[in-house]
PDB file of N, CA and C in Angstrom:
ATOM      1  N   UNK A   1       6.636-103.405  16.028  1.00  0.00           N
ATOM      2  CA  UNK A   1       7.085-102.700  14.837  1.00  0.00           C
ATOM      3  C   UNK A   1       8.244-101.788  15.219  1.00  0.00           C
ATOM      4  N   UNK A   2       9.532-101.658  14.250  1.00  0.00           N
ATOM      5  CA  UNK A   2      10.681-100.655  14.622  1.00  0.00           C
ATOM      6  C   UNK A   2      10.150 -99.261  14.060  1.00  0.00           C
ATOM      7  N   UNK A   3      10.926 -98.880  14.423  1.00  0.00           N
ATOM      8  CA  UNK A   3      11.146 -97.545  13.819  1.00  0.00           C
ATOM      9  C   UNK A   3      11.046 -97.490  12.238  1.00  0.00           C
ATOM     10  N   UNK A   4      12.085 -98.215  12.390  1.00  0.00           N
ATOM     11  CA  UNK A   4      12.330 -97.927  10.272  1.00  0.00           C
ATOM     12  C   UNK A   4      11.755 -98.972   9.803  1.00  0.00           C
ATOM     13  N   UNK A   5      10.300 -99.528  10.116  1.00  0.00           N
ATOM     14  CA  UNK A   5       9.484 -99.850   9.243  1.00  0.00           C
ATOM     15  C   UNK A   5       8.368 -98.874   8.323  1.00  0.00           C
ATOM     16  N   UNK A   6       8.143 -99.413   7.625  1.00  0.00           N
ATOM     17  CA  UNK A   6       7.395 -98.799   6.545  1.00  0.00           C
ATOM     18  C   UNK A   6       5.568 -98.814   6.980  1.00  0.00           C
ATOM     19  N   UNK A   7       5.545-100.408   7.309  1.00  0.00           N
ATOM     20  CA  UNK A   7       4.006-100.708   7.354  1.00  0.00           C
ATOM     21  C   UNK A   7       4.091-101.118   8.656  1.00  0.00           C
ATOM     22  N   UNK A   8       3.173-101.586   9.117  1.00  0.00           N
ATOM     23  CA  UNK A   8       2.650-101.969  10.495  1.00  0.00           C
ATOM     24  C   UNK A   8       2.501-103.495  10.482  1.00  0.00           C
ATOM     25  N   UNK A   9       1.683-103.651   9.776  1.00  0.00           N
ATOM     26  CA  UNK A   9       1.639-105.511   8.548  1.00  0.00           C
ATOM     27  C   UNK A   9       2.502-105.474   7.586  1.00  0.00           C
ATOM     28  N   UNK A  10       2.727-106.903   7.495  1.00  0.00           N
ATOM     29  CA  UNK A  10       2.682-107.328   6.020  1.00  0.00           C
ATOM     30  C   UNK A  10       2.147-107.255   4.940  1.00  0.00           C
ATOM     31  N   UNK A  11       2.417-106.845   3.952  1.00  0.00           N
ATOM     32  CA  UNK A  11       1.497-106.774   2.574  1.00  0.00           C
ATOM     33  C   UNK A  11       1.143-107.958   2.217  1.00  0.00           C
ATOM     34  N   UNK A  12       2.163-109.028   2.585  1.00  0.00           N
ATOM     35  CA  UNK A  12       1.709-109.910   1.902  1.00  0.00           C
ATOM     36  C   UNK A  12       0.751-111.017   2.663  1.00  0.00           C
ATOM     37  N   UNK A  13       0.878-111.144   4.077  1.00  0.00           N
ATOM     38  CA  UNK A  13       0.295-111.780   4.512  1.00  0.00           C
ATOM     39  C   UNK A  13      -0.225-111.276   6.022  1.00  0.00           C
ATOM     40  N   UNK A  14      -0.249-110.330   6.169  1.00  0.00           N
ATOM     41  CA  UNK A  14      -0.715-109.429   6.715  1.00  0.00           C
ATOM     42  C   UNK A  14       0.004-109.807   8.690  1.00  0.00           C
ATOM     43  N   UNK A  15       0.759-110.414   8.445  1.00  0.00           N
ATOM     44  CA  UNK A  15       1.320-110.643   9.961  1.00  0.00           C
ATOM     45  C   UNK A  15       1.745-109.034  10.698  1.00  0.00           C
ATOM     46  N   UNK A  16       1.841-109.074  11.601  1.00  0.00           N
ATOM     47  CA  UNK A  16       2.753-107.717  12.493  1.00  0.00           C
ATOM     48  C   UNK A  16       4.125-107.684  12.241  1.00  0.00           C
ATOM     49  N   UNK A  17       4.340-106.670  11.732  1.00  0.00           N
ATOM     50  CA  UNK A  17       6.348-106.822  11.708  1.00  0.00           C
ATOM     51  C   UNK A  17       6.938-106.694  12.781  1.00  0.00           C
ATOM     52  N   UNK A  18       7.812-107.120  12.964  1.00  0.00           N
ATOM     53  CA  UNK A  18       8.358-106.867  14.473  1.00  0.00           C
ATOM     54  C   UNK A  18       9.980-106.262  13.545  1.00  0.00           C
ATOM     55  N   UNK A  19      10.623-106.535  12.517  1.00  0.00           N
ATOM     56  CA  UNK A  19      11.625-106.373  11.615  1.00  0.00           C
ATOM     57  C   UNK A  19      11.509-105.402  10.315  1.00  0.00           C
ATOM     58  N   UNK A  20      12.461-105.640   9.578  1.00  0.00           N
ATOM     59  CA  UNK A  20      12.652-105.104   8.126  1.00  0.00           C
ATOM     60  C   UNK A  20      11.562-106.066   7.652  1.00  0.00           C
ATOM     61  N   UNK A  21      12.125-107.465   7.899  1.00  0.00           N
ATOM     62  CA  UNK A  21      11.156-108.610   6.720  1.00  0.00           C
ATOM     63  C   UNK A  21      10.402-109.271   8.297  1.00  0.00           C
ATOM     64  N   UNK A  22       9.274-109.770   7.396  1.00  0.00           N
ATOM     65  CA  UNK A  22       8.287-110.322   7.607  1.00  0.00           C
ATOM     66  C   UNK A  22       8.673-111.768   8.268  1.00  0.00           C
ATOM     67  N   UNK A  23       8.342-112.271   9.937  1.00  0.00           N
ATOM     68  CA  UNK A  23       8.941-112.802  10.697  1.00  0.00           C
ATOM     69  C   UNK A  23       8.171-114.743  10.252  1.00  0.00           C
ATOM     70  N   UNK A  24       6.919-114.195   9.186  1.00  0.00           N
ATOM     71  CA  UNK A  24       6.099-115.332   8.634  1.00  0.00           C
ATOM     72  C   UNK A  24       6.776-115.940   7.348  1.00  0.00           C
ATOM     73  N   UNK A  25       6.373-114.717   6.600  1.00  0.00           N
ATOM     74  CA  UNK A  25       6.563-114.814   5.068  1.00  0.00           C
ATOM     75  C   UNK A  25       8.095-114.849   4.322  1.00  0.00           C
ATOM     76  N   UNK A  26       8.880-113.635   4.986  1.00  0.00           N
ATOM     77  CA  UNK A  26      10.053-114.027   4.964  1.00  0.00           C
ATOM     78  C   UNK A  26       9.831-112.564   3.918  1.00  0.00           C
ATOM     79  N   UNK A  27       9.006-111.536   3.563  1.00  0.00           N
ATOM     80  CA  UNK A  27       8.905-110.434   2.536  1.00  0.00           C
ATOM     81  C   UNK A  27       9.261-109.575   3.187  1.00  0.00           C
ATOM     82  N   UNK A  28      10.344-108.849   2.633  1.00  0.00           N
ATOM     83  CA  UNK A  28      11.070-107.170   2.891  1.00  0.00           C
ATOM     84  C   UNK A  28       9.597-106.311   3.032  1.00  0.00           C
ATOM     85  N   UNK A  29       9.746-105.448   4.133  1.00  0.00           N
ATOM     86  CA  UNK A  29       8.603-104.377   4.297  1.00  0.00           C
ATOM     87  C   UNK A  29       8.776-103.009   3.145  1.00  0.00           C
ATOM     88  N   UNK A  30       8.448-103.193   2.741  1.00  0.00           N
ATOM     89  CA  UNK A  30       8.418-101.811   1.167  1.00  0.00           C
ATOM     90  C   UNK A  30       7.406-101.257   1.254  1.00  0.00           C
ATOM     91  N   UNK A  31       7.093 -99.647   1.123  1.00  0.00           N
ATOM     92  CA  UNK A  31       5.772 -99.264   0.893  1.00  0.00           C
ATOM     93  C   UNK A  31       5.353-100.335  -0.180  1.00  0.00           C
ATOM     94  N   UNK A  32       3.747 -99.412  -0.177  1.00  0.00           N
ATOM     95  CA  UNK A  32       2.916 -99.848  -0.469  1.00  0.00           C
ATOM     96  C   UNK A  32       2.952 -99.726  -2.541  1.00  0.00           C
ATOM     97  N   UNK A  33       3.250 -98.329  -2.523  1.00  0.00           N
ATOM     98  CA  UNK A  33       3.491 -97.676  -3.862  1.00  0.00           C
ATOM     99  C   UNK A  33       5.082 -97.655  -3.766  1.00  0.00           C
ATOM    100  N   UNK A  34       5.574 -98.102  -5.073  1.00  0.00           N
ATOM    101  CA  UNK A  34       6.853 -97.763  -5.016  1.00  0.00           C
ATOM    102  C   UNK A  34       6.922 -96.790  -6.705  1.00  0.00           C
ATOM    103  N   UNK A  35       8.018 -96.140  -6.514  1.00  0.00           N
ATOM    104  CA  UNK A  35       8.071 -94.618  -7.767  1.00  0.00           C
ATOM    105  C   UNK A  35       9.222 -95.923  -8.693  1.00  0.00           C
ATOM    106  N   UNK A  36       8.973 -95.134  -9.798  1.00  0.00           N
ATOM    107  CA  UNK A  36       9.818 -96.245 -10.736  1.00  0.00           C
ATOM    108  C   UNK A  36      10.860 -96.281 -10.812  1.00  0.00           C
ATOM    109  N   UNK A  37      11.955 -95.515 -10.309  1.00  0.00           N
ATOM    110  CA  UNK A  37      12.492 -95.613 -10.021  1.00  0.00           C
ATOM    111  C   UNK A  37      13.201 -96.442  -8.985  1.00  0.00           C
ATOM    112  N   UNK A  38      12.640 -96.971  -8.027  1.00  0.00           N
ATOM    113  CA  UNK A  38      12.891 -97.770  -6.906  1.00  0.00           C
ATOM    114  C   UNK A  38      12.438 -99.402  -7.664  1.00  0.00           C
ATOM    115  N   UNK A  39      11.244 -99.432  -8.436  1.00  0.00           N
ATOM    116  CA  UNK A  39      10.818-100.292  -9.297  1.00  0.00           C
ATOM    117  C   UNK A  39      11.852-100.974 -10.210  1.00  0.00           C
ATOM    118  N   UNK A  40      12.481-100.028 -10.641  1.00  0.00           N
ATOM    119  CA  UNK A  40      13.810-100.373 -12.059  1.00  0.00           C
ATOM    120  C   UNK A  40      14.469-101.050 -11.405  1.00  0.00           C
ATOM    121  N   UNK A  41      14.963-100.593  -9.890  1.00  0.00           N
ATOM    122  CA  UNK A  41      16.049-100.761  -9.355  1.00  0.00           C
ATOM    123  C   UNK A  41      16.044-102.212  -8.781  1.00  0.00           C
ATOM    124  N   UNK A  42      14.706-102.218  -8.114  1.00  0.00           N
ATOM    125  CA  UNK A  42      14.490-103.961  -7.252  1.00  0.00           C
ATOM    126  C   UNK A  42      14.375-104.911  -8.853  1.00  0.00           C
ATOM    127  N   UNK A  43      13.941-104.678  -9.673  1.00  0.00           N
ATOM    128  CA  UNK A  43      14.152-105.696 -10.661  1.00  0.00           C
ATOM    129  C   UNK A  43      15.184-106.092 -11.554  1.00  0.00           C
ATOM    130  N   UNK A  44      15.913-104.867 -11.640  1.00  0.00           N
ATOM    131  CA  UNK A  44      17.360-105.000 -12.308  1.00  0.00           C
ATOM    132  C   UNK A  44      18.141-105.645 -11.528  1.00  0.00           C
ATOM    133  N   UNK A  45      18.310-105.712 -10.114  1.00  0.00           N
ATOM    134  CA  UNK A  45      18.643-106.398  -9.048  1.00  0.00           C
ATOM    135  C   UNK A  45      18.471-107.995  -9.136  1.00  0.00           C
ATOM    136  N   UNK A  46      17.477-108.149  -9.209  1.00  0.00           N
ATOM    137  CA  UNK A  46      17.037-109.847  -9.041  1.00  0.00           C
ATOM    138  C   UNK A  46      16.973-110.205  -9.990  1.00  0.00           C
ATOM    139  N   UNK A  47      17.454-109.691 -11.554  1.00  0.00           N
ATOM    140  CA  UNK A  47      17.557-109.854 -12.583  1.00  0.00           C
ATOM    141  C   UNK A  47      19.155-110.642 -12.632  1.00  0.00           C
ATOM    142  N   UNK A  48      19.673-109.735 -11.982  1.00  0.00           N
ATOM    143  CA  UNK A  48      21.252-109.790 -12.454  1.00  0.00           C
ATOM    144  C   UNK A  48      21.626-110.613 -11.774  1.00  0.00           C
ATOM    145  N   UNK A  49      20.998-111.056  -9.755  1.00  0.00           N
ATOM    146  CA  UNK A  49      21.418-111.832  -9.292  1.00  0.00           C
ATOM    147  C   UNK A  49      20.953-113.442  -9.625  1.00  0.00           C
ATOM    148  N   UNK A  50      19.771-113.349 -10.907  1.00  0.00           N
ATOM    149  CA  UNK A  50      19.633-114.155 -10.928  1.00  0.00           C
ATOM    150  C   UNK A  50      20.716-115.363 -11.907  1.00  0.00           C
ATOM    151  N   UNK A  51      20.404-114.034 -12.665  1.00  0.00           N
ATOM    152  CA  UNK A  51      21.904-113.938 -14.347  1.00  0.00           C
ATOM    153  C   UNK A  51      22.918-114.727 -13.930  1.00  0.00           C
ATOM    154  N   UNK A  52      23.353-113.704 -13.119  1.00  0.00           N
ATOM    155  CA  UNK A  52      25.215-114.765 -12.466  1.00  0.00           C
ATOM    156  C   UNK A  52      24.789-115.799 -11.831  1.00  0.00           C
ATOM    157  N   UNK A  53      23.488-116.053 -10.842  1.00  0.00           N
ATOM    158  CA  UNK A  53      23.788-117.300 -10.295  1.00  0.00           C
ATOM    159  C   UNK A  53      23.955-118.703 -11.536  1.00  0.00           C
ATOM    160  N   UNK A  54      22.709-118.128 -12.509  1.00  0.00           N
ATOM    161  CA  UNK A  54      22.664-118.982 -13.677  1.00  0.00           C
ATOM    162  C   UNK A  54      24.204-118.990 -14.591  1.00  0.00           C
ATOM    163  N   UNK A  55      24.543-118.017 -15.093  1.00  0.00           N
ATOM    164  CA  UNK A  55      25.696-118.171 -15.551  1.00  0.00           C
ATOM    165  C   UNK A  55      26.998-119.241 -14.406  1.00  0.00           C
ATOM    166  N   UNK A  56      27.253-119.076 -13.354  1.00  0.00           N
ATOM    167  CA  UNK A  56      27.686-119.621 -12.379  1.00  0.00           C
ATOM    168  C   UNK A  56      27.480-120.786 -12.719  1.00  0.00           C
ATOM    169  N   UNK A  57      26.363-121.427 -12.357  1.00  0.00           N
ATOM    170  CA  UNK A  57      25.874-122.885 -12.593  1.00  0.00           C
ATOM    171  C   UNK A  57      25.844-123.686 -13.629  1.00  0.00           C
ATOM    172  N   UNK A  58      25.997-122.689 -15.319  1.00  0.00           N
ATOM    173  CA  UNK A  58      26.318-123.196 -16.822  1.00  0.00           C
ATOM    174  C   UNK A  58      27.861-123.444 -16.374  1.00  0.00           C
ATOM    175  N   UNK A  59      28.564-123.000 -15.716  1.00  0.00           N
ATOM    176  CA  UNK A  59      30.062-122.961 -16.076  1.00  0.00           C
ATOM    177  C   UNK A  59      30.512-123.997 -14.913  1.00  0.00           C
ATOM    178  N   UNK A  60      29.553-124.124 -13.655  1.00  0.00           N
ATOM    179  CA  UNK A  60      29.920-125.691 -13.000  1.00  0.00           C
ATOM    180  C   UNK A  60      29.683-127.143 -13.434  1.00  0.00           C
ATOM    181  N   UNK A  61      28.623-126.952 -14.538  1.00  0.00           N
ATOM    182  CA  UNK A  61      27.580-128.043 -15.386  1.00  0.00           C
ATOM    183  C   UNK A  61      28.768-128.449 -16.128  1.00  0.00           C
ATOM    184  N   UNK A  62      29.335-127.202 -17.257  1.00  0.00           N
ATOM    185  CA  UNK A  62      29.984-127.758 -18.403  1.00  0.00           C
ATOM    186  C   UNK A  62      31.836-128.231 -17.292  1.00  0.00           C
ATOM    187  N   UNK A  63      32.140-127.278 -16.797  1.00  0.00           N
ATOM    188  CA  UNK A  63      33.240-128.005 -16.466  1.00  0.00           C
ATOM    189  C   UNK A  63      33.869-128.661 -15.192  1.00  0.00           C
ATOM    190  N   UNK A  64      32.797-128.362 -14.333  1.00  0.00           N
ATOM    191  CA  UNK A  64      32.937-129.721 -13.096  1.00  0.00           C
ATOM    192  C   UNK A  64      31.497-129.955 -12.902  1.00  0.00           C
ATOM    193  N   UNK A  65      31.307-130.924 -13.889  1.00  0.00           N
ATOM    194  CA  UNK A  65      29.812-131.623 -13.744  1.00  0.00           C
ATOM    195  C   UNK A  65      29.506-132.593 -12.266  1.00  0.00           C
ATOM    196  N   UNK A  66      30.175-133.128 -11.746  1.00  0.00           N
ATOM    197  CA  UNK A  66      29.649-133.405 -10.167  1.00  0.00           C
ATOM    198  C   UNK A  66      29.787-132.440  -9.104  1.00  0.00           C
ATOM    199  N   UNK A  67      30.085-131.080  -9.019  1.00  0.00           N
ATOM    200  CA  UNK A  67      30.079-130.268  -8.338  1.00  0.00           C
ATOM    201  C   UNK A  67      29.052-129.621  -7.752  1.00  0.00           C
ATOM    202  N   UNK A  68      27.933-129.495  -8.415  1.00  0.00           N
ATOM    203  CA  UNK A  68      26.641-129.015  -8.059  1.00  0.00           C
ATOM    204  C   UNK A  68      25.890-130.146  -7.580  1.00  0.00           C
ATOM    205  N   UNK A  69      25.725-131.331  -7.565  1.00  0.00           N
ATOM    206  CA  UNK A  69      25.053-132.254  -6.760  1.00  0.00           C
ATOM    207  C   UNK A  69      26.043-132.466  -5.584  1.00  0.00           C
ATOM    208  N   UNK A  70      27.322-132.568  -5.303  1.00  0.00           N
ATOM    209  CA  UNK A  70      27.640-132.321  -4.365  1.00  0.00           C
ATOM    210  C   UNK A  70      27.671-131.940  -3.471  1.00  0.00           C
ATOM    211  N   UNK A  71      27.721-130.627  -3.733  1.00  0.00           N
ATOM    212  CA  UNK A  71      27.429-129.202  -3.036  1.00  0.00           C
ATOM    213  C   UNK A  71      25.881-129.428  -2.081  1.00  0.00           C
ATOM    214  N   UNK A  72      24.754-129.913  -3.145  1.00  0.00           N
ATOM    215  CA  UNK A  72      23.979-129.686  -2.807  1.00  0.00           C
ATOM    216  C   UNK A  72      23.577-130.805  -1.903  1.00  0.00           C
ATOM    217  N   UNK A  73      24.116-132.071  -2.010  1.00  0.00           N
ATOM    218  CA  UNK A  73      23.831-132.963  -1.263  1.00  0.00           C
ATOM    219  C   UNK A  73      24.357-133.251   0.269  1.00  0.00           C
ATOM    220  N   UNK A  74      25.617-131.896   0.234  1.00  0.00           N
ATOM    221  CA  UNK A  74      26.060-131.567   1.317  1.00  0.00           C
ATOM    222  C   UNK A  74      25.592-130.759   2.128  1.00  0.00           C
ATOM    223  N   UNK A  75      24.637-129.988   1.343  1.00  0.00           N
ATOM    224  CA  UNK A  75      23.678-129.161   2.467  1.00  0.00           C
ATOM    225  C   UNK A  75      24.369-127.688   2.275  1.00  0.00           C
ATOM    226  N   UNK A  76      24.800-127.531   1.226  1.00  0.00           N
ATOM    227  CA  UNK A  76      25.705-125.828   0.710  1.00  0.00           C
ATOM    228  C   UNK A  76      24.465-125.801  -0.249  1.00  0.00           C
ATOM    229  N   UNK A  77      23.376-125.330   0.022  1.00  0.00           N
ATOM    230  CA  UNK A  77      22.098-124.711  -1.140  1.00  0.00           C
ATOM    231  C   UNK A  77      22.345-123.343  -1.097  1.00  0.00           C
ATOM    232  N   UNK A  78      22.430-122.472   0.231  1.00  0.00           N
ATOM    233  CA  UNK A  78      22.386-121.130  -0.343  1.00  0.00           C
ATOM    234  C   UNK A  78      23.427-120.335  -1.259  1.00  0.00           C
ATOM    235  N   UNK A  79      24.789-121.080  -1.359  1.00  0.00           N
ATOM    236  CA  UNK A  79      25.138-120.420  -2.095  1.00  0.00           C
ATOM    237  C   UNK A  79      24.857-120.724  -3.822  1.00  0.00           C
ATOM    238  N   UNK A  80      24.026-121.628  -4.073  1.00  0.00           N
ATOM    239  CA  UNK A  80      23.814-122.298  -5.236  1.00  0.00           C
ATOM    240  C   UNK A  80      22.126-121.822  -5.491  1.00  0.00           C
ATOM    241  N   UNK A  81      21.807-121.907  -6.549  1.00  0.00           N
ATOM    242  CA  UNK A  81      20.114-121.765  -6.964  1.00  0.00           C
ATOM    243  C   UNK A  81      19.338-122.953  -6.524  1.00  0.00           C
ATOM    244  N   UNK A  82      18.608-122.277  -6.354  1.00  0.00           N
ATOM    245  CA  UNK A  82      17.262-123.852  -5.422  1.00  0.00           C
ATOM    246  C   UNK A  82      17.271-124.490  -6.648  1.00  0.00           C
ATOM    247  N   UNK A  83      16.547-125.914  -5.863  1.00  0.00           N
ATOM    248  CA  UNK A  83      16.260-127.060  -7.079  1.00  0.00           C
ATOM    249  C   UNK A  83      15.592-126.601  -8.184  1.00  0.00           C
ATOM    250  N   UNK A  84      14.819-125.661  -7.912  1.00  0.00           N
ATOM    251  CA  UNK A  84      13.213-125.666  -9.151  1.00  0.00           C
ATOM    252  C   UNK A  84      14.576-124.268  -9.786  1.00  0.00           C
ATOM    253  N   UNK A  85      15.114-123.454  -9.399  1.00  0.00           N
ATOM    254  CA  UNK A  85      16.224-122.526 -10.532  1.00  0.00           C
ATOM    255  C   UNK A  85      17.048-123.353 -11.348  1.00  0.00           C
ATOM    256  N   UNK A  86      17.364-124.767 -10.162  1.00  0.00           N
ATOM    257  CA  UNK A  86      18.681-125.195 -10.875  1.00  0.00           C
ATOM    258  C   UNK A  86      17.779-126.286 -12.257  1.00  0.00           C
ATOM    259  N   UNK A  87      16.411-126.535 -12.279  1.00  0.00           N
ATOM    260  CA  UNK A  87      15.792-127.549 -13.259  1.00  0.00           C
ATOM    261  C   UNK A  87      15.692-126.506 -13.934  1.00  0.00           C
ATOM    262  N   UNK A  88      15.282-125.530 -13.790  1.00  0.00           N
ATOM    263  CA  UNK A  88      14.728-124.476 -15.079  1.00  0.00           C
ATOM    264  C   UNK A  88      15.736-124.141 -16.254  1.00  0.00           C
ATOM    265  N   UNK A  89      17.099-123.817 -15.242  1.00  0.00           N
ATOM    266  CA  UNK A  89      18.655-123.779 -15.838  1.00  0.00           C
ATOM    267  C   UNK A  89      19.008-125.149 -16.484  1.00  0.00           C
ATOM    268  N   UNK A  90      18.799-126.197 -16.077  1.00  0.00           N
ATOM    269  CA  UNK A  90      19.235-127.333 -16.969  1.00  0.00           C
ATOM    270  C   UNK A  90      18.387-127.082 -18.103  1.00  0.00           C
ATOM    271  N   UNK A  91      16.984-127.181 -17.685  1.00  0.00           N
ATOM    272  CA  UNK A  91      16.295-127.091 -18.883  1.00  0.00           C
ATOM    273  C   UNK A  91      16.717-126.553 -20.248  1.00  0.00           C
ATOM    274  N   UNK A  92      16.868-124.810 -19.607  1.00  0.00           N
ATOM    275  CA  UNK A  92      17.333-124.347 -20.736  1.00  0.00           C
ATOM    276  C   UNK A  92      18.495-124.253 -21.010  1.00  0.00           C
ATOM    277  N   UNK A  93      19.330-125.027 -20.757  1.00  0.00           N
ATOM    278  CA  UNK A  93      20.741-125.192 -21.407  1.00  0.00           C
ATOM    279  C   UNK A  93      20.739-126.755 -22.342  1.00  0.00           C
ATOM    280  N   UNK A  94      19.602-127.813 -22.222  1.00  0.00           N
ATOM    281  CA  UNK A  94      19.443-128.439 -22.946  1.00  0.00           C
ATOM    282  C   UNK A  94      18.666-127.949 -24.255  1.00  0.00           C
ATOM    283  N   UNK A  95      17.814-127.015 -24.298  1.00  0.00           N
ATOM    284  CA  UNK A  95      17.494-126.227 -25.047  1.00  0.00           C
ATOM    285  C   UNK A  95      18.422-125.570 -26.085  1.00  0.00           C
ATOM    286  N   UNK A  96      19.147-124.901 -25.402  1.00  0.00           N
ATOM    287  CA  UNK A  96      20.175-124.322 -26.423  1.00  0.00           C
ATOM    288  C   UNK A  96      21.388-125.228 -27.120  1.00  0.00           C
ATOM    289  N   UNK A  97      21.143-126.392 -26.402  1.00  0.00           N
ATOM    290  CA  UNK A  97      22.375-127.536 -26.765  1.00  0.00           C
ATOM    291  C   UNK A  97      21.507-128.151 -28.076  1.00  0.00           C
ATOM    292  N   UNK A  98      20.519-128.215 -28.454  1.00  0.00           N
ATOM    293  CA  UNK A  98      19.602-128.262 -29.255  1.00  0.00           C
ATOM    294  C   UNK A  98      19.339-129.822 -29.718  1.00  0.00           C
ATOM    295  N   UNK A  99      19.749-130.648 -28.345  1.00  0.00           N
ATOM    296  CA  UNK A  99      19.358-132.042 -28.150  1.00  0.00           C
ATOM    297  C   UNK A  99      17.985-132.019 -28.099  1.00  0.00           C
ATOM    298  N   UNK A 100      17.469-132.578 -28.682  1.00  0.00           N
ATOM    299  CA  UNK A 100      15.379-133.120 -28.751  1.00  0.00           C
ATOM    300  C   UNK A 100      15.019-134.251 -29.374  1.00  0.00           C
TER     301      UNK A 100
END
C-alpha cells in the first residue's frame, strides 16, 4: 500500500492495493463515504465523458459511416466506446430516427 492510498483493500474486491487503482479489478481507491460533493462531481464526470464520447460516435455514424468499424477492427478501441456503449448508441439513435 502507498502512501496516498485511502484503504488498505479494495472495496470492491477486496485485493491489497499496492496503487491508486486496484491491481485486480481495475477500481480507483476512494474512501469509503464520499460527501456530496465529491459524489456530484465523479458523476457529472462520467456523465459528460460519456455524452461526448456518444455525441462523437452520432457524428462518425451519420457522416463517415465506415469509420468506426474500422477503427475498431484495427485495434484503436480506447479511443472509441466499447462494443456494448457503441450497441446501446446505435440503438438509440435508431430510436430517435423513428425507424420500427
Amino acid at each position: 500500500m502507498t502512501k496516498n492510498n485511502v484503504n488498505e483493500y479494495c472495496l470492491n474486491c477486496g485485493t491489497e492495493l499496492l496503487d491508486l487503482y486496484c491491481h485486480n479489478c481495475g477500481q480507483k481507491d476512494t474512501p469509503r463515504r464520499q460527501t456530496m460533493s465529491e459524489l456530484i462531481k465523479t458523476k457529472t464526470g462520467l456523465f459528460l465523458n460519456i455524452e461526448s464520447s456518444f455525441l462523437r460516435n452520432i457524428g462518425y455514424l451519420l457522416f463517415k459511416p465506415g469509420f468506426l468499424p474500422k477503427e475498431y477492427t484495427a485495434g484503436k478501441r480506447d479511443s472509441e466506446a466499447d462494443g456494448f456503449a457503441a450497441r446501446v448508441e446505435n440503438e438509440q439513435a435508431w430510436k430517435i430516427s423513428g425507424d420500427e
